[in-house]
C-alpha atoms as a PDB file:
ATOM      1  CA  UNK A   1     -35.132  -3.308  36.893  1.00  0.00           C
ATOM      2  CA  UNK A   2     -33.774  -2.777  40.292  1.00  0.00           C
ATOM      3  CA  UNK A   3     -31.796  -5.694  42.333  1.00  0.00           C
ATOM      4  CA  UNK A   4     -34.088  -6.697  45.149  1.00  0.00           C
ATOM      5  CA  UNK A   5     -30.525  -6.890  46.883  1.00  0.00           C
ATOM      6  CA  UNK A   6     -30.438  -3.198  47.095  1.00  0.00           C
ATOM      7  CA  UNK A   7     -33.431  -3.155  49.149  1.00  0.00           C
ATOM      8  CA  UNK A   8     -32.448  -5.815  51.680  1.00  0.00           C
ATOM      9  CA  UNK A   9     -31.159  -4.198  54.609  1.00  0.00           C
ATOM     10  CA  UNK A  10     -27.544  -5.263  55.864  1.00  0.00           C
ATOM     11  CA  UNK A  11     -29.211  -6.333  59.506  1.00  0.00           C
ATOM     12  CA  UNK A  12     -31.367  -8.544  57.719  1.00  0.00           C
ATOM     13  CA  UNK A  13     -28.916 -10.382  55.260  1.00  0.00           C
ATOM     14  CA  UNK A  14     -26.037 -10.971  58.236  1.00  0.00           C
ATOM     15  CA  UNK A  15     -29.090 -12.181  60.362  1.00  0.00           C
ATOM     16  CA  UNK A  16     -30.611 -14.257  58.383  1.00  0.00           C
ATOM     17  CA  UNK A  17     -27.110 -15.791  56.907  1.00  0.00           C
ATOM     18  CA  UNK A  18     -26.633 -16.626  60.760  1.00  0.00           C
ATOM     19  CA  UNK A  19     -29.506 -18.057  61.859  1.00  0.00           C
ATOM     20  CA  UNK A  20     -29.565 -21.698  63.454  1.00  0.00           C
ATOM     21  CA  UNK A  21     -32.207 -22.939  60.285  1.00  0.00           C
ATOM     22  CA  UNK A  22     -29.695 -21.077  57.447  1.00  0.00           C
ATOM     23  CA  UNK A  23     -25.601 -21.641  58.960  1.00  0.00           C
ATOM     24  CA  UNK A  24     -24.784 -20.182  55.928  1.00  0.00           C
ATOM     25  CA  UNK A  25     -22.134 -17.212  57.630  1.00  0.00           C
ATOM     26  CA  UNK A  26     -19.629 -19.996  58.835  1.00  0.00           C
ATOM     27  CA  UNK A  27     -19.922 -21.911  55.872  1.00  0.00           C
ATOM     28  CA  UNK A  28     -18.946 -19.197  53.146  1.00  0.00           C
ATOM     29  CA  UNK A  29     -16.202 -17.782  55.530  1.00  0.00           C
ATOM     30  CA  UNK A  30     -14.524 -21.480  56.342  1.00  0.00           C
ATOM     31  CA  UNK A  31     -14.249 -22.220  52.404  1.00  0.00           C
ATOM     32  CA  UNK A  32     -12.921 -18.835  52.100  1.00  0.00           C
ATOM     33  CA  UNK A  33     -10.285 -19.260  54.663  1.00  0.00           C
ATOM     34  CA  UNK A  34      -9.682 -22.919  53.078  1.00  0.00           C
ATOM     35  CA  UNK A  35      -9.057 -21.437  49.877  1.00  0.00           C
ATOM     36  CA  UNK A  36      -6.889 -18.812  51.041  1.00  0.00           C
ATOM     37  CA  UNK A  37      -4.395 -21.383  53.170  1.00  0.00           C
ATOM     38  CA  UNK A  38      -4.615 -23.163  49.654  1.00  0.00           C
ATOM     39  CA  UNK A  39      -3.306 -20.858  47.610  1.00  0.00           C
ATOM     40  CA  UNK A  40      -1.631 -17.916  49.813  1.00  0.00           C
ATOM     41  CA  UNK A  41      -2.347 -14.933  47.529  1.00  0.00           C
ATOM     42  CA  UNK A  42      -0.859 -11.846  48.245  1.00  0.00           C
ATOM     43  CA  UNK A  43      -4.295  -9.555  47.070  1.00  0.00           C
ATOM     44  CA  UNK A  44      -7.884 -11.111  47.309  1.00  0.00           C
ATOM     45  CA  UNK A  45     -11.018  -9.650  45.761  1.00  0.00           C
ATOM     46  CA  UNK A  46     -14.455 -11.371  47.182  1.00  0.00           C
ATOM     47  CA  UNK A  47     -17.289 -10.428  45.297  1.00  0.00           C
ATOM     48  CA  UNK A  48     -20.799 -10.148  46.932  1.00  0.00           C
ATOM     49  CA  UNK A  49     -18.816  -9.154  50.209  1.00  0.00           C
ATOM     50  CA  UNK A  50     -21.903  -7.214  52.019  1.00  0.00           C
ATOM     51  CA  UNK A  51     -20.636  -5.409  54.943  1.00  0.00           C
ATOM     52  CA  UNK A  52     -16.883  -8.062  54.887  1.00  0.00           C
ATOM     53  CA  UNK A  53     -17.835 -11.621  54.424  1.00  0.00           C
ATOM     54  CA  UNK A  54     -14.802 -13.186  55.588  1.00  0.00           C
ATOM     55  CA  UNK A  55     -12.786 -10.618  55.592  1.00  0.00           C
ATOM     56  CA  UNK A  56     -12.001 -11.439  59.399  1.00  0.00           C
ATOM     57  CA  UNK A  57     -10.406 -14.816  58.162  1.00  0.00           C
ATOM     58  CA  UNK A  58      -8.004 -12.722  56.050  1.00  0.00           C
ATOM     59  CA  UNK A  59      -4.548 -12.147  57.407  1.00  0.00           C
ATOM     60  CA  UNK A  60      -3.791  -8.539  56.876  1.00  0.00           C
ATOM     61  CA  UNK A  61       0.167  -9.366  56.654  1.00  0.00           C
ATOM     62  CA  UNK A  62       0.398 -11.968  54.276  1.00  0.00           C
ATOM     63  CA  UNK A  63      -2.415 -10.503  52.398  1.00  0.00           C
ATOM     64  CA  UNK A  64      -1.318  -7.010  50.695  1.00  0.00           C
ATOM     65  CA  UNK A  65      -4.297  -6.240  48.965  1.00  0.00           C
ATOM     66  CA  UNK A  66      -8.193  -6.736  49.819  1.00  0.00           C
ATOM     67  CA  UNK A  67     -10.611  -5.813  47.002  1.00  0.00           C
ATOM     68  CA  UNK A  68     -14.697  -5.791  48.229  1.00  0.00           C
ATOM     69  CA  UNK A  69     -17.644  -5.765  45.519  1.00  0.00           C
ATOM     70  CA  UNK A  70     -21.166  -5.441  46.149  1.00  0.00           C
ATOM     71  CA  UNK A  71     -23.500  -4.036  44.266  1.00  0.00           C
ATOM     72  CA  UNK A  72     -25.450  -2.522  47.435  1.00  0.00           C
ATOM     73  CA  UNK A  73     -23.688   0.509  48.578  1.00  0.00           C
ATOM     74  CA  UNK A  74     -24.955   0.630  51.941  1.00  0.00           C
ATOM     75  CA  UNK A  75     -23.061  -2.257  52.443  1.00  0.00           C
ATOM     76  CA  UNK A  76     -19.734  -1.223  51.530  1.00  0.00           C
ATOM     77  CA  UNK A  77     -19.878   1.323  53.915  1.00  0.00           C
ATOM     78  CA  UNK A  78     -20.250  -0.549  56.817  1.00  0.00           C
ATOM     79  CA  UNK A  79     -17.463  -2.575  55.293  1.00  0.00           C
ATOM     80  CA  UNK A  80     -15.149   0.121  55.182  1.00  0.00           C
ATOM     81  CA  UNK A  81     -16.236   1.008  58.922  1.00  0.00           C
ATOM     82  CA  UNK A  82     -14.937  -2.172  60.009  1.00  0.00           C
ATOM     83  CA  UNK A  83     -12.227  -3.343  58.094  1.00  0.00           C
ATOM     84  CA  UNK A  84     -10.311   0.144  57.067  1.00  0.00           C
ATOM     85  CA  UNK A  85      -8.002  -0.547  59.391  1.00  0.00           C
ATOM     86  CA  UNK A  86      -7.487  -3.690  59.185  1.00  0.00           C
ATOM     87  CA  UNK A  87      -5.507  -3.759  56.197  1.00  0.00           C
ATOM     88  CA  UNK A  88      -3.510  -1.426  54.329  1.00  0.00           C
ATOM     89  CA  UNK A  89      -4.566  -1.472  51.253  1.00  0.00           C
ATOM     90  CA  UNK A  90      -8.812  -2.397  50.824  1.00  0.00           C
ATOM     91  CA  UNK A  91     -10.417  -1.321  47.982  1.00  0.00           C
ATOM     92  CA  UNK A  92     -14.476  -1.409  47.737  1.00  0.00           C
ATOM     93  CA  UNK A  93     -15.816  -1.166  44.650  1.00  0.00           C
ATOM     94  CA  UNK A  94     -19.900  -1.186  44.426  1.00  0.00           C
ATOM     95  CA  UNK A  95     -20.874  -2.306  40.675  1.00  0.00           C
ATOM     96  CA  UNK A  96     -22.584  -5.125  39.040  1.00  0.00           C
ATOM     97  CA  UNK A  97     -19.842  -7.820  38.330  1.00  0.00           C
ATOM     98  CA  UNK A  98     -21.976  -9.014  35.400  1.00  0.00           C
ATOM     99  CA  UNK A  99     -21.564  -5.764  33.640  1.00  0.00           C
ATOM    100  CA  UNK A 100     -18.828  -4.019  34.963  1.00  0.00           C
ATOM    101  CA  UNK A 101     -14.727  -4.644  35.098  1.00  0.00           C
ATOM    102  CA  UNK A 102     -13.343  -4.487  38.390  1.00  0.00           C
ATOM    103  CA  UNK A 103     -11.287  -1.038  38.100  1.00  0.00           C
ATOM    104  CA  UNK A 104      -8.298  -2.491  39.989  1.00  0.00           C
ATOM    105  CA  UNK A 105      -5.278  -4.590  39.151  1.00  0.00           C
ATOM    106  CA  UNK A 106      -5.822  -7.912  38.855  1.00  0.00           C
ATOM    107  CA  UNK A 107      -5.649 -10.334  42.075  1.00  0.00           C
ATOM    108  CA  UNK A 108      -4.252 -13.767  43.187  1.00  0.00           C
ATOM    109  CA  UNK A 109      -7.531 -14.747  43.987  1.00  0.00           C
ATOM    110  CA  UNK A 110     -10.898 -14.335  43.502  1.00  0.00           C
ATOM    111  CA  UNK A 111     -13.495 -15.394  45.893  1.00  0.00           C
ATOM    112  CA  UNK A 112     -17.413 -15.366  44.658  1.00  0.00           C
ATOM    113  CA  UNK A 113     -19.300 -17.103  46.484  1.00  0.00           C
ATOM    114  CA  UNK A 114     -23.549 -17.166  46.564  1.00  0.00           C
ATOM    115  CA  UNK A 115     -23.335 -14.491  43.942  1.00  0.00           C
ATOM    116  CA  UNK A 116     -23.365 -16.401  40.234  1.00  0.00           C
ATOM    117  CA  UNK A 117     -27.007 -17.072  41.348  1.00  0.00           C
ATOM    118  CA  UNK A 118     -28.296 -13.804  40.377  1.00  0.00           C
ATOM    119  CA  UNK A 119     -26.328 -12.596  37.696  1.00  0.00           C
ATOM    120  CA  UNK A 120     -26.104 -13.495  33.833  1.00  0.00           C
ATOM    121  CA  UNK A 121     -23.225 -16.099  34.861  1.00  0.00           C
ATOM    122  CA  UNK A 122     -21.457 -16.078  31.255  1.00  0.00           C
ATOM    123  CA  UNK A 123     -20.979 -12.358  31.864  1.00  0.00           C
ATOM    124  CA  UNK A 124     -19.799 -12.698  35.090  1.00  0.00           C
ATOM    125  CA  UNK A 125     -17.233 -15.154  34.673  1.00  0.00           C
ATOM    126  CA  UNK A 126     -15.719 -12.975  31.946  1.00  0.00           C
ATOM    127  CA  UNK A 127     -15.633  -9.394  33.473  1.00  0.00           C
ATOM    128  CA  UNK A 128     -14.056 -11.685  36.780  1.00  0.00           C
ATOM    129  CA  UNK A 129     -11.373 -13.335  34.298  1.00  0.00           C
ATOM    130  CA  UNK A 130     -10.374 -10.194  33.940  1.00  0.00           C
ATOM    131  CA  UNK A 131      -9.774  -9.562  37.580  1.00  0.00           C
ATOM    132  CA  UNK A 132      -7.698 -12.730  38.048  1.00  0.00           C
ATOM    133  CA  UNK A 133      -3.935 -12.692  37.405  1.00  0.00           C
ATOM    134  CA  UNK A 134      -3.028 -15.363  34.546  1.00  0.00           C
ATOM    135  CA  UNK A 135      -1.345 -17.288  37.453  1.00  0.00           C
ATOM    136  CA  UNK A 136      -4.218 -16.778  40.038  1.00  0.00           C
ATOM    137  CA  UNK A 137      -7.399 -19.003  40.338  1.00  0.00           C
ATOM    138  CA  UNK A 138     -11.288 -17.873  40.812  1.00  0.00           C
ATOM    139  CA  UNK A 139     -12.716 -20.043  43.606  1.00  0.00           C
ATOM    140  CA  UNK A 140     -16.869 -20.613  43.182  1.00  0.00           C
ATOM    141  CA  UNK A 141     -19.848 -21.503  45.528  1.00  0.00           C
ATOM    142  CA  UNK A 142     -22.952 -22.109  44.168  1.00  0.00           C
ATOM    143  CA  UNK A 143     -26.086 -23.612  46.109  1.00  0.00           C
ATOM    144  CA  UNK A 144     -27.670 -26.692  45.003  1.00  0.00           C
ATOM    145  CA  UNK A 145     -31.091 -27.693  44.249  1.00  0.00           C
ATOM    146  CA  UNK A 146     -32.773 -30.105  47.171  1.00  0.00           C
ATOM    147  CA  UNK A 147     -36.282 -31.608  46.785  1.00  0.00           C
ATOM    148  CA  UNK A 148     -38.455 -30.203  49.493  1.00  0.00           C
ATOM    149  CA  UNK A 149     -35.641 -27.497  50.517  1.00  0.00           C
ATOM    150  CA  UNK A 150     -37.109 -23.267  49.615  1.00  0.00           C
ATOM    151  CA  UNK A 151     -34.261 -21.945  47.670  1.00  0.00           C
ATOM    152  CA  UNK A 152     -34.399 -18.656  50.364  1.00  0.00           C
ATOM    153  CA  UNK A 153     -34.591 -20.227  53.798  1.00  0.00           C
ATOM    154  CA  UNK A 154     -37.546 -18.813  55.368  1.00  0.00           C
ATOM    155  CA  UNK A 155     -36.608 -16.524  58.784  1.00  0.00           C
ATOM    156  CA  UNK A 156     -37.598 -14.344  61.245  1.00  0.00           C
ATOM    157  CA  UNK A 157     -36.137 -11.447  58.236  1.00  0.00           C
ATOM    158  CA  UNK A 158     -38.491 -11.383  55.852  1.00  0.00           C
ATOM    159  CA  UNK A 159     -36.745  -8.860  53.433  1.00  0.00           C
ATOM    160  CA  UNK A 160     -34.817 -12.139  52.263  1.00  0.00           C
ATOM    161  CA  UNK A 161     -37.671 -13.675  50.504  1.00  0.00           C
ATOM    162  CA  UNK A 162     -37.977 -10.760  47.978  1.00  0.00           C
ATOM    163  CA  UNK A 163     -34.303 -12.815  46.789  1.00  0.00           C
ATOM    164  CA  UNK A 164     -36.050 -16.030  45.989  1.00  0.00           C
ATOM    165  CA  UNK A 165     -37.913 -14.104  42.610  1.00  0.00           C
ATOM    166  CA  UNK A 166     -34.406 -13.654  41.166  1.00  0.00           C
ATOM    167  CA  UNK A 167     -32.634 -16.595  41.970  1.00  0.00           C
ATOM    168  CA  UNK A 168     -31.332 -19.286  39.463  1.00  0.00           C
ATOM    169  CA  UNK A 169     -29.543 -22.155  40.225  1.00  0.00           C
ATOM    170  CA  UNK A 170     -26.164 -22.753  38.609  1.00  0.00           C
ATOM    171  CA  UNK A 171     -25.392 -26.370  37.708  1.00  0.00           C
ATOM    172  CA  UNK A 172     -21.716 -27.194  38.542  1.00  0.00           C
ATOM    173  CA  UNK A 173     -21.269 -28.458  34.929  1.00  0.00           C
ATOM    174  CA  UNK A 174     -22.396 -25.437  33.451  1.00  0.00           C
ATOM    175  CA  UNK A 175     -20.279 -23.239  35.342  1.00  0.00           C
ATOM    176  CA  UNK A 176     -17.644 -25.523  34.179  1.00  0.00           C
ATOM    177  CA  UNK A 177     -18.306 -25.449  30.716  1.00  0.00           C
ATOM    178  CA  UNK A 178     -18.757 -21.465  31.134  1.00  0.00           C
ATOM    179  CA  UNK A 179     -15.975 -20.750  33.090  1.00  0.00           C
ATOM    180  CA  UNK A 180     -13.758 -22.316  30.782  1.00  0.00           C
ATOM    181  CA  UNK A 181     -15.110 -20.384  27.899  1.00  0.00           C
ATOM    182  CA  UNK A 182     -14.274 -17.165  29.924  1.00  0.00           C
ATOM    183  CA  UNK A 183     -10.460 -18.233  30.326  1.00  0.00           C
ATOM    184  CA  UNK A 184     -10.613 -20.882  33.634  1.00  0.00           C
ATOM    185  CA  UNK A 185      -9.925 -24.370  34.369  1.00  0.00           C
ATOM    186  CA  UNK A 186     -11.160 -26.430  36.368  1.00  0.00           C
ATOM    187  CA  UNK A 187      -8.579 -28.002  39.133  1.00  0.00           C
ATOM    188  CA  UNK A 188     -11.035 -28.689  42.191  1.00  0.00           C
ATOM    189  CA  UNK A 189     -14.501 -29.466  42.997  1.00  0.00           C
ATOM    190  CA  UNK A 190     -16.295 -30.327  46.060  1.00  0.00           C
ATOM    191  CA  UNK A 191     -19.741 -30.600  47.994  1.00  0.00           C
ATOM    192  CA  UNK A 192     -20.057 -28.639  51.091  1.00  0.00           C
ATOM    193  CA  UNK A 193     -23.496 -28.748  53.550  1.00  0.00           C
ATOM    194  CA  UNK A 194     -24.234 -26.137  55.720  1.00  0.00           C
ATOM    195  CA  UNK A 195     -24.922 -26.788  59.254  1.00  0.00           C
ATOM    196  CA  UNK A 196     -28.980 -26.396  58.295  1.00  0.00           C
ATOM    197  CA  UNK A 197     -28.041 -29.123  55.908  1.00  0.00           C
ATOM    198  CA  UNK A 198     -28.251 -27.380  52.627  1.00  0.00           C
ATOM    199  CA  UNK A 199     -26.033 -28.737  49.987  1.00  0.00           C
ATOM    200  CA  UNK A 200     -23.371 -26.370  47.941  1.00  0.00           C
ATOM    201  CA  UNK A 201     -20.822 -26.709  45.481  1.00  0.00           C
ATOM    202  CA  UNK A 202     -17.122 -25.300  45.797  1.00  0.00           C
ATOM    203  CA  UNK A 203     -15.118 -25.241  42.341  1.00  0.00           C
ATOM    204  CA  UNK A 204     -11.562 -23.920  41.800  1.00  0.00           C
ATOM    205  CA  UNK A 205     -10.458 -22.394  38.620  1.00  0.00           C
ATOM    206  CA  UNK A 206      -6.711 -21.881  37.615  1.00  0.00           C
ATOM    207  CA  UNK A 207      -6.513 -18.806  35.343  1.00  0.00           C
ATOM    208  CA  UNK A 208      -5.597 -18.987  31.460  1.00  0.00           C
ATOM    209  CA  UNK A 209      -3.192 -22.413  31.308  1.00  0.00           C
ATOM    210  CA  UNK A 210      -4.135 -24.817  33.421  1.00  0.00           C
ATOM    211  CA  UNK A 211      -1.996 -25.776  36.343  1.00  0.00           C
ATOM    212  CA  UNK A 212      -1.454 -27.278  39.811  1.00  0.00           C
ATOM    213  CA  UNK A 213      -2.721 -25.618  42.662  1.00  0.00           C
END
């Protein structure tokens, strides 16, 4: 069955993500950028980047290594349009993170965020434990559930809606319980609302033995 992401034009996803009624653009790239003055990793891999989802909040000297997955194609390219020289080393990779390893080295951190909603998550979590360093951490964001709230915000880009067929919620427990099945523990969790005032969860995961931050 093919991902109704592939058929979601790159236009439509950045425009809808930054529309007034969704505020979902700022959001995912300010947790990012949190997460990476938490932890200062030397290589990064976000997963579900689209055409670089943040990767304008990543400093391209302290940060060696930048590793983009999507499973759309079409929006790696215009990734590597924009950001190829930016850093010095960015790797785009377009697979399914549910049933492919990463084929690079493993990172410092790993960013997925709006992306463990429409994948088999157990899967996921493994094939990503993989691309985490034992002494890295995997940083999550997962939306909610709100009575009354459409899980696909409904805009002017209609192409979006086609997403709302496919989408599961993850609890924050679950992923928990999942995550530290695939090799991660818990160390930070957190509720973050959008500027539209939809409700997400942000979980940090050390990698292998827990530890501090």
């Amino acid at each position: 069955m093919s991902s109704p992401w592939l058929h979601v034009p790159l236009a439509d996803y950045e425009g809808h993500m930054s529309a007034l009624n969704v505020g979902q653009a700022q959001l995912l790239a300010d947790v990012l950028s949190d997460a990476l003055e938490s932890h200062h990793p030397a290589s990064v891999a976000v997963i579900g980047c689209a055409g670089g989802n943040g990767f304008d909040r990543i400093d391209p000297v302290s940060v060696a290594r930048v590793v983009g997955v999507d499973i759309n194609r079409d929006y790696l390219q215009v990734a590597s349009t924009r950001y190829s020289q930016r850093f010095a080393d960015l790797q785009l990779h377009c697979l399914d993170v549910s049933q492919s390893r990463l084929p690079t080295d493993p990172v410092d951190l790993v960013f997925a965020a709006l992306v463990l909603e429409y994948v088999d998550v157990f899967s996921a979590l493994r094939q990503l434990r993989h691309a985490c360093r034992d002494t890295g951490h995997l940083v999550t964001l997962v939306q909610l559930p709100s009575v009354g709230v459409a899980s696909v915000t409904p805009t002017a880009f209609a192409s979006l809606q086609s997403l709302s067929t496919v989408l599961k919620y993850v609890s924050p427990d679950a992923l928990q319980e999942m995550a530290q099945s695939a090799g991660f523990w818990l160390i930070r969790s957190s509720t973050v609302t959008s500027a539209a005032g939809k409700r997400f969860a942000v979980q940090t995961f050390s990698c292998g033995v827990p530890h501090g931050p």
